[in-house]
PDB file of N, CA and C in Angstrom:
ATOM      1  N   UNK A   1       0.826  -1.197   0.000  1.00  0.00           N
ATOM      2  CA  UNK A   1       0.000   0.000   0.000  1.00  0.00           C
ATOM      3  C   UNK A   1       0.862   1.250   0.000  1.00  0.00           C
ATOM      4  N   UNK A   2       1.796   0.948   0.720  1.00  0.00           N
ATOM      5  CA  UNK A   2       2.532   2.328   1.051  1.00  0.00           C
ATOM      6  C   UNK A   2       3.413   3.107  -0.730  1.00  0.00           C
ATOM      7  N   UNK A   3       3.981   1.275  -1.651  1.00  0.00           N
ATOM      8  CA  UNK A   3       4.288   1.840  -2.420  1.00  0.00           C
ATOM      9  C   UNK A   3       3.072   2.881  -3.779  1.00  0.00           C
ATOM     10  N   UNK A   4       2.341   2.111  -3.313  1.00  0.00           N
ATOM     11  CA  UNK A   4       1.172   2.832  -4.403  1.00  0.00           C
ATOM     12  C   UNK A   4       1.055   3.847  -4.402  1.00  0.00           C
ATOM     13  N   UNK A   5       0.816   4.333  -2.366  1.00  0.00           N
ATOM     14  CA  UNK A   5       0.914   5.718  -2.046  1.00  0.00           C
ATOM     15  C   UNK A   5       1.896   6.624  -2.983  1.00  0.00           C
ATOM     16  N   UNK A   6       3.323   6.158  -2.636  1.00  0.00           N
ATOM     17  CA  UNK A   6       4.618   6.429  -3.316  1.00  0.00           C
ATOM     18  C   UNK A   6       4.629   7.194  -4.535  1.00  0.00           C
ATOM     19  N   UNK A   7       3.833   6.184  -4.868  1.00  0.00           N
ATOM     20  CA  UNK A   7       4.303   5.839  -6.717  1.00  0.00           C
ATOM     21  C   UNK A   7       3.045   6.968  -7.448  1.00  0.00           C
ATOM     22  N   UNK A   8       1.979   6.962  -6.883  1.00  0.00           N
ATOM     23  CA  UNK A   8       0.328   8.144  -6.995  1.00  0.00           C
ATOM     24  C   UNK A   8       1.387   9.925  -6.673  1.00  0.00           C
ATOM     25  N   UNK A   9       2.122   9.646  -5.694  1.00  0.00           N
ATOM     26  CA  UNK A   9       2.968  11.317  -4.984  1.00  0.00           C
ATOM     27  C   UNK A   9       3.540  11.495  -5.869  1.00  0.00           C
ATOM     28  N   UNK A  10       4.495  10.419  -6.504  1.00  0.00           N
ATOM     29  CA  UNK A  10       5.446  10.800  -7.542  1.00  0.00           C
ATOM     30  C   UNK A  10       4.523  11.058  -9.279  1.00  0.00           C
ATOM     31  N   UNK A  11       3.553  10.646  -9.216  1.00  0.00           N
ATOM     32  CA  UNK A  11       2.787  10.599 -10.835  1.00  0.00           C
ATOM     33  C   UNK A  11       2.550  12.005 -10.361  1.00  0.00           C
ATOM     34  N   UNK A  12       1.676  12.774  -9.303  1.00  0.00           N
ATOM     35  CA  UNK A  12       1.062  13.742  -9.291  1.00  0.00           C
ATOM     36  C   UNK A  12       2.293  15.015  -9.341  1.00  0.00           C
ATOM     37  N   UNK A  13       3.340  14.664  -8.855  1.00  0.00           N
ATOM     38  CA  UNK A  13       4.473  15.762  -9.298  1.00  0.00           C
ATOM     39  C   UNK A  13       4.928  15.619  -9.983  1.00  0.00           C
ATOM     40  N   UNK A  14       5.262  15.051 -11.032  1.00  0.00           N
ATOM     41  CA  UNK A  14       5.233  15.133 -12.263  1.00  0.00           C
ATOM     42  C   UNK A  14       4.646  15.605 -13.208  1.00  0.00           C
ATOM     43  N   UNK A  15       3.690  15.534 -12.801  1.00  0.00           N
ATOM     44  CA  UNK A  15       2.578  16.174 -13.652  1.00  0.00           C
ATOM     45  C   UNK A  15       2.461  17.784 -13.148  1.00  0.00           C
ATOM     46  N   UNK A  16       2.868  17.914 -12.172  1.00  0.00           N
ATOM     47  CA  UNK A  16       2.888  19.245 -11.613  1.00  0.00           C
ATOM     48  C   UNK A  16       4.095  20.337 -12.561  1.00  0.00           C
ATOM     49  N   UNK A  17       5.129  19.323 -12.290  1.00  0.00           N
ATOM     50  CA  UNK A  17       6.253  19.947 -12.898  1.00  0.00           C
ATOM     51  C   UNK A  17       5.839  19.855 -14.670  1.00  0.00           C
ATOM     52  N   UNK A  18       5.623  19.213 -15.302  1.00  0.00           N
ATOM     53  CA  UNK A  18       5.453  19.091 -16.810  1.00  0.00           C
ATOM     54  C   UNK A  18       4.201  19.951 -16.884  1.00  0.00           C
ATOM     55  N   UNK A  19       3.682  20.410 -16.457  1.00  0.00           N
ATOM     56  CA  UNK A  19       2.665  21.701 -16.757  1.00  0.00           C
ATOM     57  C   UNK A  19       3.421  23.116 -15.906  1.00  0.00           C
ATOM     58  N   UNK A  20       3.771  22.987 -15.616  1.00  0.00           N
ATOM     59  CA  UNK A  20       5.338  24.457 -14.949  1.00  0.00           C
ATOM     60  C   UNK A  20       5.687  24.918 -15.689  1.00  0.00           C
ATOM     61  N   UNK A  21       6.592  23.506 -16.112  1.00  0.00           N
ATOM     62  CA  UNK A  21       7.316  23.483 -17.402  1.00  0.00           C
ATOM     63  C   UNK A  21       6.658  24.231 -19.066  1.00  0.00           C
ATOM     64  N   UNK A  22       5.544  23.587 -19.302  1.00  0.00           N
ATOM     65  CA  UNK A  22       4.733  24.242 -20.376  1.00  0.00           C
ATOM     66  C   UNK A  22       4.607  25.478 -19.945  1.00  0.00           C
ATOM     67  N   UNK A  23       3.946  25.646 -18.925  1.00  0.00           N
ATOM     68  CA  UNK A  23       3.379  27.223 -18.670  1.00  0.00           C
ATOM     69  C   UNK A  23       4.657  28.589 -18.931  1.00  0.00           C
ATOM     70  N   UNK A  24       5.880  27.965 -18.514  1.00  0.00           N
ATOM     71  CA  UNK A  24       6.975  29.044 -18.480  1.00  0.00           C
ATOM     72  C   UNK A  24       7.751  28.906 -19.884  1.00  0.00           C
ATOM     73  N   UNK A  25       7.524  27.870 -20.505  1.00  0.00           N
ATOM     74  CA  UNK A  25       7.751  27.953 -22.442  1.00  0.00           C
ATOM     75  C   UNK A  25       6.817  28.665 -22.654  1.00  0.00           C
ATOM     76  N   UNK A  26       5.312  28.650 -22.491  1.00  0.00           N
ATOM     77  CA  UNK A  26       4.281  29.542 -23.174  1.00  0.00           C
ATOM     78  C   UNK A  26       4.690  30.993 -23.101  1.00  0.00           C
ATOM     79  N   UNK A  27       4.568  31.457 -21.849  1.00  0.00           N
ATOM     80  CA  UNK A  27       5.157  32.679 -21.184  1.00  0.00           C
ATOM     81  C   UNK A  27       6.645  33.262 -22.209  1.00  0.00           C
ATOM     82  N   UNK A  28       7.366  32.407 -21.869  1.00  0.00           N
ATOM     83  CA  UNK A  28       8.750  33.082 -22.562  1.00  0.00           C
ATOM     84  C   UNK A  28       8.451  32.886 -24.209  1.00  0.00           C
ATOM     85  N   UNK A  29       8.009  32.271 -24.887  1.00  0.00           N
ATOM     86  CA  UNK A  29       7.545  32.476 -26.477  1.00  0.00           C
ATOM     87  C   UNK A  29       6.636  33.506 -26.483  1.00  0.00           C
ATOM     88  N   UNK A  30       5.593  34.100 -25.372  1.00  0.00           N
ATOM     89  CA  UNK A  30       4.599  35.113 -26.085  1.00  0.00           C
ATOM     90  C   UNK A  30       5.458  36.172 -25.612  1.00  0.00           C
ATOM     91  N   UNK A  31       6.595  35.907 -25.002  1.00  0.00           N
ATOM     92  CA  UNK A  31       7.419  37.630 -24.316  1.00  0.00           C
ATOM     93  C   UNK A  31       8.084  38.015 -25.179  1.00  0.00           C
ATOM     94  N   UNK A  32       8.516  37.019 -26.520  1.00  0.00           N
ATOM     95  CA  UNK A  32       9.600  37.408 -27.510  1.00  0.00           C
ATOM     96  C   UNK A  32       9.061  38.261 -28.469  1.00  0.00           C
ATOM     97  N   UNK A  33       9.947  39.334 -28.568  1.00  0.00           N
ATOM     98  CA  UNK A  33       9.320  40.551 -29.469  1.00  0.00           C
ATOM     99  C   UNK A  33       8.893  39.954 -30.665  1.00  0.00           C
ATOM    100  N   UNK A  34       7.944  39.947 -31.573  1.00  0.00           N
ATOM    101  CA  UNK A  34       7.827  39.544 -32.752  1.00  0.00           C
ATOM    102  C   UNK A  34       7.034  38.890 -32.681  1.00  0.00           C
ATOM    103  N   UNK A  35       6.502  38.297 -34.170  1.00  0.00           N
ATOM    104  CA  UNK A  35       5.884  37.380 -34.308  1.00  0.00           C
ATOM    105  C   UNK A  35       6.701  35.463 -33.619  1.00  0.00           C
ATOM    106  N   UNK A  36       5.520  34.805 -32.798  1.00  0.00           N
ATOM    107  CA  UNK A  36       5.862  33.089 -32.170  1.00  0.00           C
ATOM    108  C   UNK A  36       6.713  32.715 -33.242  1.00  0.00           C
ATOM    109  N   UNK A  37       5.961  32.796 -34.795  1.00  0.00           N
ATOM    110  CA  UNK A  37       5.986  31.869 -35.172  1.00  0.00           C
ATOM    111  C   UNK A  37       7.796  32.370 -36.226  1.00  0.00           C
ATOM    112  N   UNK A  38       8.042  33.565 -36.529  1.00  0.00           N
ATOM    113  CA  UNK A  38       9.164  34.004 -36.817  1.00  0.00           C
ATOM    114  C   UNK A  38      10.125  33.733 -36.038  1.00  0.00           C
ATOM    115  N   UNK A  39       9.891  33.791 -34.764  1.00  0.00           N
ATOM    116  CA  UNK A  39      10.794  34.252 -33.673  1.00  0.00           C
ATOM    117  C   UNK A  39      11.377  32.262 -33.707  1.00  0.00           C
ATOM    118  N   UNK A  40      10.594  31.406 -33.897  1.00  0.00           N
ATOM    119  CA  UNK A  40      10.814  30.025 -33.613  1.00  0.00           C
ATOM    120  C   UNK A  40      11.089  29.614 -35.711  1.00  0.00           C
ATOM    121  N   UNK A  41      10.735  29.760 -36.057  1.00  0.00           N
ATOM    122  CA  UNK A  41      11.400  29.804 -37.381  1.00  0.00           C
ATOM    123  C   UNK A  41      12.678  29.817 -38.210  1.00  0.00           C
ATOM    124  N   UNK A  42      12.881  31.206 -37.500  1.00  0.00           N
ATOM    125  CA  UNK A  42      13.929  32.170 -38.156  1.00  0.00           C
ATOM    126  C   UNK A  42      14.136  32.974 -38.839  1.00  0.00           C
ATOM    127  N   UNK A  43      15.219  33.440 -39.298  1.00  0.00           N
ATOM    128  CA  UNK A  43      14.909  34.473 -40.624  1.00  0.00           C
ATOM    129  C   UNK A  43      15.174  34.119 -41.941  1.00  0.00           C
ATOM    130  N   UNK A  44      15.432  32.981 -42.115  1.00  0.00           N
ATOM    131  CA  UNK A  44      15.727  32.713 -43.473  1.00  0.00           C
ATOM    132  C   UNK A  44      15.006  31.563 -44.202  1.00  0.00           C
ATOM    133  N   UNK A  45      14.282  32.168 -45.440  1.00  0.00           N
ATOM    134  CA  UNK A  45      13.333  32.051 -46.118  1.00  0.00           C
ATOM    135  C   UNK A  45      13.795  30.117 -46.445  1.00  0.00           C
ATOM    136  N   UNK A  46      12.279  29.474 -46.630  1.00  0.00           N
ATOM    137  CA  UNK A  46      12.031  28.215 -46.178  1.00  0.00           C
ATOM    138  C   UNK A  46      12.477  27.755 -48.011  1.00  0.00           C
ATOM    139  N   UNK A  47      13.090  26.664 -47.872  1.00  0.00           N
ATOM    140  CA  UNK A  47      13.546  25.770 -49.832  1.00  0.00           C
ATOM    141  C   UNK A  47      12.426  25.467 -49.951  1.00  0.00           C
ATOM    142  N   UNK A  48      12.056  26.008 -51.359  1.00  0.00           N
ATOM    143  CA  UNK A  48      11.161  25.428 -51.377  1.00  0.00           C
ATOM    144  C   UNK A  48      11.193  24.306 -52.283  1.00  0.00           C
ATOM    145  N   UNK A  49      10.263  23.347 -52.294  1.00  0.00           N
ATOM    146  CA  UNK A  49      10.565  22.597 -52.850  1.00  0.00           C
ATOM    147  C   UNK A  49       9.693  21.977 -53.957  1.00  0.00           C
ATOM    148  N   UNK A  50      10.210  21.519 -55.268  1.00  0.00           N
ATOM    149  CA  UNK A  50       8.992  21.468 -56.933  1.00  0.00           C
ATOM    150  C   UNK A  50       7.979  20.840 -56.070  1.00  0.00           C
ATOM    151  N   UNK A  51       7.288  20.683 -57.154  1.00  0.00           N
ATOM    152  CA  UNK A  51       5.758  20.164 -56.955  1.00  0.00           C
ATOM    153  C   UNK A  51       5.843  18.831 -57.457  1.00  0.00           C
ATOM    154  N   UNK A  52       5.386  17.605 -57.577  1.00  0.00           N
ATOM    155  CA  UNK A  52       5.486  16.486 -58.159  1.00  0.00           C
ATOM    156  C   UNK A  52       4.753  16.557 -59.132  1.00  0.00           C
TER     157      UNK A  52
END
Protein backbone atom coordinates (compact mmCIF):
# COMPACT_ATOMS: atom_id res chain seq x y z
CA UNK A 1 0.00 0.00 0.00
CA UNK A 2 2.53 2.33 1.05
CA UNK A 3 4.29 1.84 -2.42
CA UNK A 4 1.17 2.83 -4.40
CA UNK A 5 0.91 5.72 -2.05
CA UNK A 6 4.62 6.43 -3.32
CA UNK A 7 4.30 5.84 -6.72
CA UNK A 8 0.33 8.14 -6.99
CA UNK A 9 2.97 11.32 -4.98
CA UNK A 10 5.45 10.80 -7.54
CA UNK A 11 2.79 10.60 -10.84
CA UNK A 12 1.06 13.74 -9.29
CA UNK A 13 4.47 15.76 -9.30
CA UNK A 14 5.23 15.13 -12.26
CA UNK A 15 2.58 16.17 -13.65
CA UNK A 16 2.89 19.25 -11.61
CA UNK A 17 6.25 19.95 -12.90
CA UNK A 18 5.45 19.09 -16.81
CA UNK A 19 2.66 21.70 -16.76
CA UNK A 20 5.34 24.46 -14.95
CA UNK A 21 7.32 23.48 -17.40
CA UNK A 22 4.73 24.24 -20.38
CA UNK A 23 3.38 27.22 -18.67
CA UNK A 24 6.98 29.04 -18.48
CA UNK A 25 7.75 27.95 -22.44
CA UNK A 26 4.28 29.54 -23.17
CA UNK A 27 5.16 32.68 -21.18
CA UNK A 28 8.75 33.08 -22.56
CA UNK A 29 7.54 32.48 -26.48
CA UNK A 30 4.60 35.11 -26.09
CA UNK A 31 7.42 37.63 -24.32
CA UNK A 32 9.60 37.41 -27.51
CA UNK A 33 9.32 40.55 -29.47
CA UNK A 34 7.83 39.54 -32.75
CA UNK A 35 5.88 37.38 -34.31
CA UNK A 36 5.86 33.09 -32.17
CA UNK A 37 5.99 31.87 -35.17
CA UNK A 38 9.16 34.00 -36.82
CA UNK A 39 10.79 34.25 -33.67
CA UNK A 40 10.81 30.03 -33.61
CA UNK A 41 11.40 29.80 -37.38
CA UNK A 42 13.93 32.17 -38.16
CA UNK A 43 14.91 34.47 -40.62
CA UNK A 44 15.73 32.71 -43.47
CA UNK A 45 13.33 32.05 -46.12
CA UNK A 46 12.03 28.22 -46.18
CA UNK A 47 13.55 25.77 -49.83
CA UNK A 48 11.16 25.43 -51.38
CA UNK A 49 10.56 22.60 -52.85
CA UNK A 50 8.99 21.47 -56.93
CA UNK A 51 5.76 20.16 -56.95
CA UNK A 52 5.49 16.49 -58.16
Amino acid sequence: MERLLFFARRCVKAMLVILFVIAINFALIRAAPGDPATVLAGRRPARSTPAL
